[in-house]
C-alpha atoms as a PDB file:
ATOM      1  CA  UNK A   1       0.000   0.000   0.000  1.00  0.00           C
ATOM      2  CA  UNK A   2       2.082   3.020  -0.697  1.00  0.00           C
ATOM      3  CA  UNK A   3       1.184   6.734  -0.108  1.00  0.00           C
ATOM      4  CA  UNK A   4      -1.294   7.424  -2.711  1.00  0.00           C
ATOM      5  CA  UNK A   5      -3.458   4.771  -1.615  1.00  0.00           C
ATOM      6  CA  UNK A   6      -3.850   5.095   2.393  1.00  0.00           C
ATOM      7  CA  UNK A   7      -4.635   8.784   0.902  1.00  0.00           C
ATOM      8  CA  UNK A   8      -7.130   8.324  -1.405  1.00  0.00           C
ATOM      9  CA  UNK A   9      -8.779   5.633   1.876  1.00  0.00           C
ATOM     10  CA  UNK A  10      -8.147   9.242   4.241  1.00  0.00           C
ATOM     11  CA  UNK A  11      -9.881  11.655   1.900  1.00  0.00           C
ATOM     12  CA  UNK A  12     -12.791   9.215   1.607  1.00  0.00           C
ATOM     13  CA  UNK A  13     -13.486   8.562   5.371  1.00  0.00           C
ATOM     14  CA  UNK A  14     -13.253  12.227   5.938  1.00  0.00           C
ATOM     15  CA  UNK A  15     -15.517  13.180   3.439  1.00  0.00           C
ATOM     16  CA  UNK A  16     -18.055  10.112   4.492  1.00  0.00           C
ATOM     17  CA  UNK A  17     -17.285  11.404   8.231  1.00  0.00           C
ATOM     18  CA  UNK A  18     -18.514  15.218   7.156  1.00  0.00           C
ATOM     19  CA  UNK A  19     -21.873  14.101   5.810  1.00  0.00           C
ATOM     20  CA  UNK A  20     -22.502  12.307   8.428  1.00  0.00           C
ATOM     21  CA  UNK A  21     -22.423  14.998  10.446  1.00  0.00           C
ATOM     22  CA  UNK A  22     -24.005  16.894   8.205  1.00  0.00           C
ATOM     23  CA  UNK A  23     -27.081  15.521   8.095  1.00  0.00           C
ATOM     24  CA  UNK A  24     -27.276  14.388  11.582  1.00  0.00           C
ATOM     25  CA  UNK A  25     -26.923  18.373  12.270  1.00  0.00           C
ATOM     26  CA  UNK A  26     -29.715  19.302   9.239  1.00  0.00           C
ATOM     27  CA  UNK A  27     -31.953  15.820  11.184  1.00  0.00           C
ATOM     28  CA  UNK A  28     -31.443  18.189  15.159  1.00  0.00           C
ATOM     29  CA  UNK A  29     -31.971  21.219  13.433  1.00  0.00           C
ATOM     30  CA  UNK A  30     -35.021  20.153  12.114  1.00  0.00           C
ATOM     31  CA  UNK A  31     -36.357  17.722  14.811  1.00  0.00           C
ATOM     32  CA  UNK A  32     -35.991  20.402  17.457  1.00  0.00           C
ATOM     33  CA  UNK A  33     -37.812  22.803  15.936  1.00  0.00           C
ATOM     34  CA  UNK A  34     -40.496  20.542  15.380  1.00  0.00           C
ATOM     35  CA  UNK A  35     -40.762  19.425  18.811  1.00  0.00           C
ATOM     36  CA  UNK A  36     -40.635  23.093  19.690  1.00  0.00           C
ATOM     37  CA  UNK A  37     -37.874  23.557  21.563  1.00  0.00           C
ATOM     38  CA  UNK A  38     -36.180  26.082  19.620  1.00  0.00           C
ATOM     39  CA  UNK A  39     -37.966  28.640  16.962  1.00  0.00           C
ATOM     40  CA  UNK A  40     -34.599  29.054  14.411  1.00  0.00           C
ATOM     41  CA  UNK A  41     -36.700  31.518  12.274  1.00  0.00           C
ATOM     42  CA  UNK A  42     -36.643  34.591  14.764  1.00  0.00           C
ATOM     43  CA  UNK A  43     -33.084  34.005  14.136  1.00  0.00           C
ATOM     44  CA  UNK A  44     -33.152  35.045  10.479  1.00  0.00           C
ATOM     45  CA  UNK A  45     -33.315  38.477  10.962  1.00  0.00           C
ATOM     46  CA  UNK A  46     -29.982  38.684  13.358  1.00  0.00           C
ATOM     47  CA  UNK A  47     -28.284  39.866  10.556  1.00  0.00           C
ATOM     48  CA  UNK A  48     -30.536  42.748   9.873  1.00  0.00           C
ATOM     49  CA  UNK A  49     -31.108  43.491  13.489  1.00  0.00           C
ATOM     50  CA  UNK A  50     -27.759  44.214  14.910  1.00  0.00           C
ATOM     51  CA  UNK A  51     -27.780  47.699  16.412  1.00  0.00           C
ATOM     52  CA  UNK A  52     -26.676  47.701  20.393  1.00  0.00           C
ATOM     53  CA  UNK A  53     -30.210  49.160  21.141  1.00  0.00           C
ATOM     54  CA  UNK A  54     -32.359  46.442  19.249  1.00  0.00           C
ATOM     55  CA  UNK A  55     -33.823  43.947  21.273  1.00  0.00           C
ATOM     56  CA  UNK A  56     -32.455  40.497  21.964  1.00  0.00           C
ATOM     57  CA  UNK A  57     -33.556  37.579  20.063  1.00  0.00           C
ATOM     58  CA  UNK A  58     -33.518  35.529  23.306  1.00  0.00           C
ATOM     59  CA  UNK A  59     -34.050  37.084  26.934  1.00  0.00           C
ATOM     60  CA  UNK A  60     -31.500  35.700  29.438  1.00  0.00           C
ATOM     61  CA  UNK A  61     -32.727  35.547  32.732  1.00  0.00           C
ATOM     62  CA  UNK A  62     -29.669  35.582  35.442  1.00  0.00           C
ATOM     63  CA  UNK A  63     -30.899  32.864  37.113  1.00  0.00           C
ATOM     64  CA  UNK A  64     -30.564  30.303  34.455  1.00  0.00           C
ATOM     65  CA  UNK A  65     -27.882  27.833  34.915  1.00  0.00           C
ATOM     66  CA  UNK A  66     -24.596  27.849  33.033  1.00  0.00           C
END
Protein backbone atom coordinates (compact mmCIF):
# COMPACT_ATOMS: atom_id res chain seq x y z
CA UNK A 1 0.00 0.00 0.00
CA UNK A 2 2.08 3.02 -0.70
CA UNK A 3 1.18 6.73 -0.11
CA UNK A 4 -1.29 7.42 -2.71
CA UNK A 5 -3.46 4.77 -1.62
CA UNK A 6 -3.85 5.09 2.39
CA UNK A 7 -4.63 8.78 0.90
CA UNK A 8 -7.13 8.32 -1.40
CA UNK A 9 -8.78 5.63 1.88
CA UNK A 10 -8.15 9.24 4.24
CA UNK A 11 -9.88 11.66 1.90
CA UNK A 12 -12.79 9.22 1.61
CA UNK A 13 -13.49 8.56 5.37
CA UNK A 14 -13.25 12.23 5.94
CA UNK A 15 -15.52 13.18 3.44
CA UNK A 16 -18.05 10.11 4.49
CA UNK A 17 -17.29 11.40 8.23
CA UNK A 18 -18.51 15.22 7.16
CA UNK A 19 -21.87 14.10 5.81
CA UNK A 20 -22.50 12.31 8.43
CA UNK A 21 -22.42 15.00 10.45
CA UNK A 22 -24.01 16.89 8.21
CA UNK A 23 -27.08 15.52 8.09
CA UNK A 24 -27.28 14.39 11.58
CA UNK A 25 -26.92 18.37 12.27
CA UNK A 26 -29.72 19.30 9.24
CA UNK A 27 -31.95 15.82 11.18
CA UNK A 28 -31.44 18.19 15.16
CA UNK A 29 -31.97 21.22 13.43
CA UNK A 30 -35.02 20.15 12.11
CA UNK A 31 -36.36 17.72 14.81
CA UNK A 32 -35.99 20.40 17.46
CA UNK A 33 -37.81 22.80 15.94
CA UNK A 34 -40.50 20.54 15.38
CA UNK A 35 -40.76 19.42 18.81
CA UNK A 36 -40.64 23.09 19.69
CA UNK A 37 -37.87 23.56 21.56
CA UNK A 38 -36.18 26.08 19.62
CA UNK A 39 -37.97 28.64 16.96
CA UNK A 40 -34.60 29.05 14.41
CA UNK A 41 -36.70 31.52 12.27
CA UNK A 42 -36.64 34.59 14.76
CA UNK A 43 -33.08 34.01 14.14
CA UNK A 44 -33.15 35.05 10.48
CA UNK A 45 -33.32 38.48 10.96
CA UNK A 46 -29.98 38.68 13.36
CA UNK A 47 -28.28 39.87 10.56
CA UNK A 48 -30.54 42.75 9.87
CA UNK A 49 -31.11 43.49 13.49
CA UNK A 50 -27.76 44.21 14.91
CA UNK A 51 -27.78 47.70 16.41
CA UNK A 52 -26.68 47.70 20.39
CA UNK A 53 -30.21 49.16 21.14
CA UNK A 54 -32.36 46.44 19.25
CA UNK A 55 -33.82 43.95 21.27
CA UNK A 56 -32.45 40.50 21.96
CA UNK A 57 -33.56 37.58 20.06
CA UNK A 58 -33.52 35.53 23.31
CA UNK A 59 -34.05 37.08 26.93
CA UNK A 60 -31.50 35.70 29.44
CA UNK A 61 -32.73 35.55 32.73
CA UNK A 62 -29.67 35.58 35.44
CA UNK A 63 -30.90 32.86 37.11
CA UNK A 64 -30.56 30.30 34.45
CA UNK A 65 -27.88 27.83 34.92
CA UNK A 66 -24.60 27.85 33.03
Amino acid sequence: MDIFQLQGYAYFGLVTLMVVVLYSYIYHLYSSEKKGTKDFEKYGNMALNDEIDDTPVEKISKDEKK
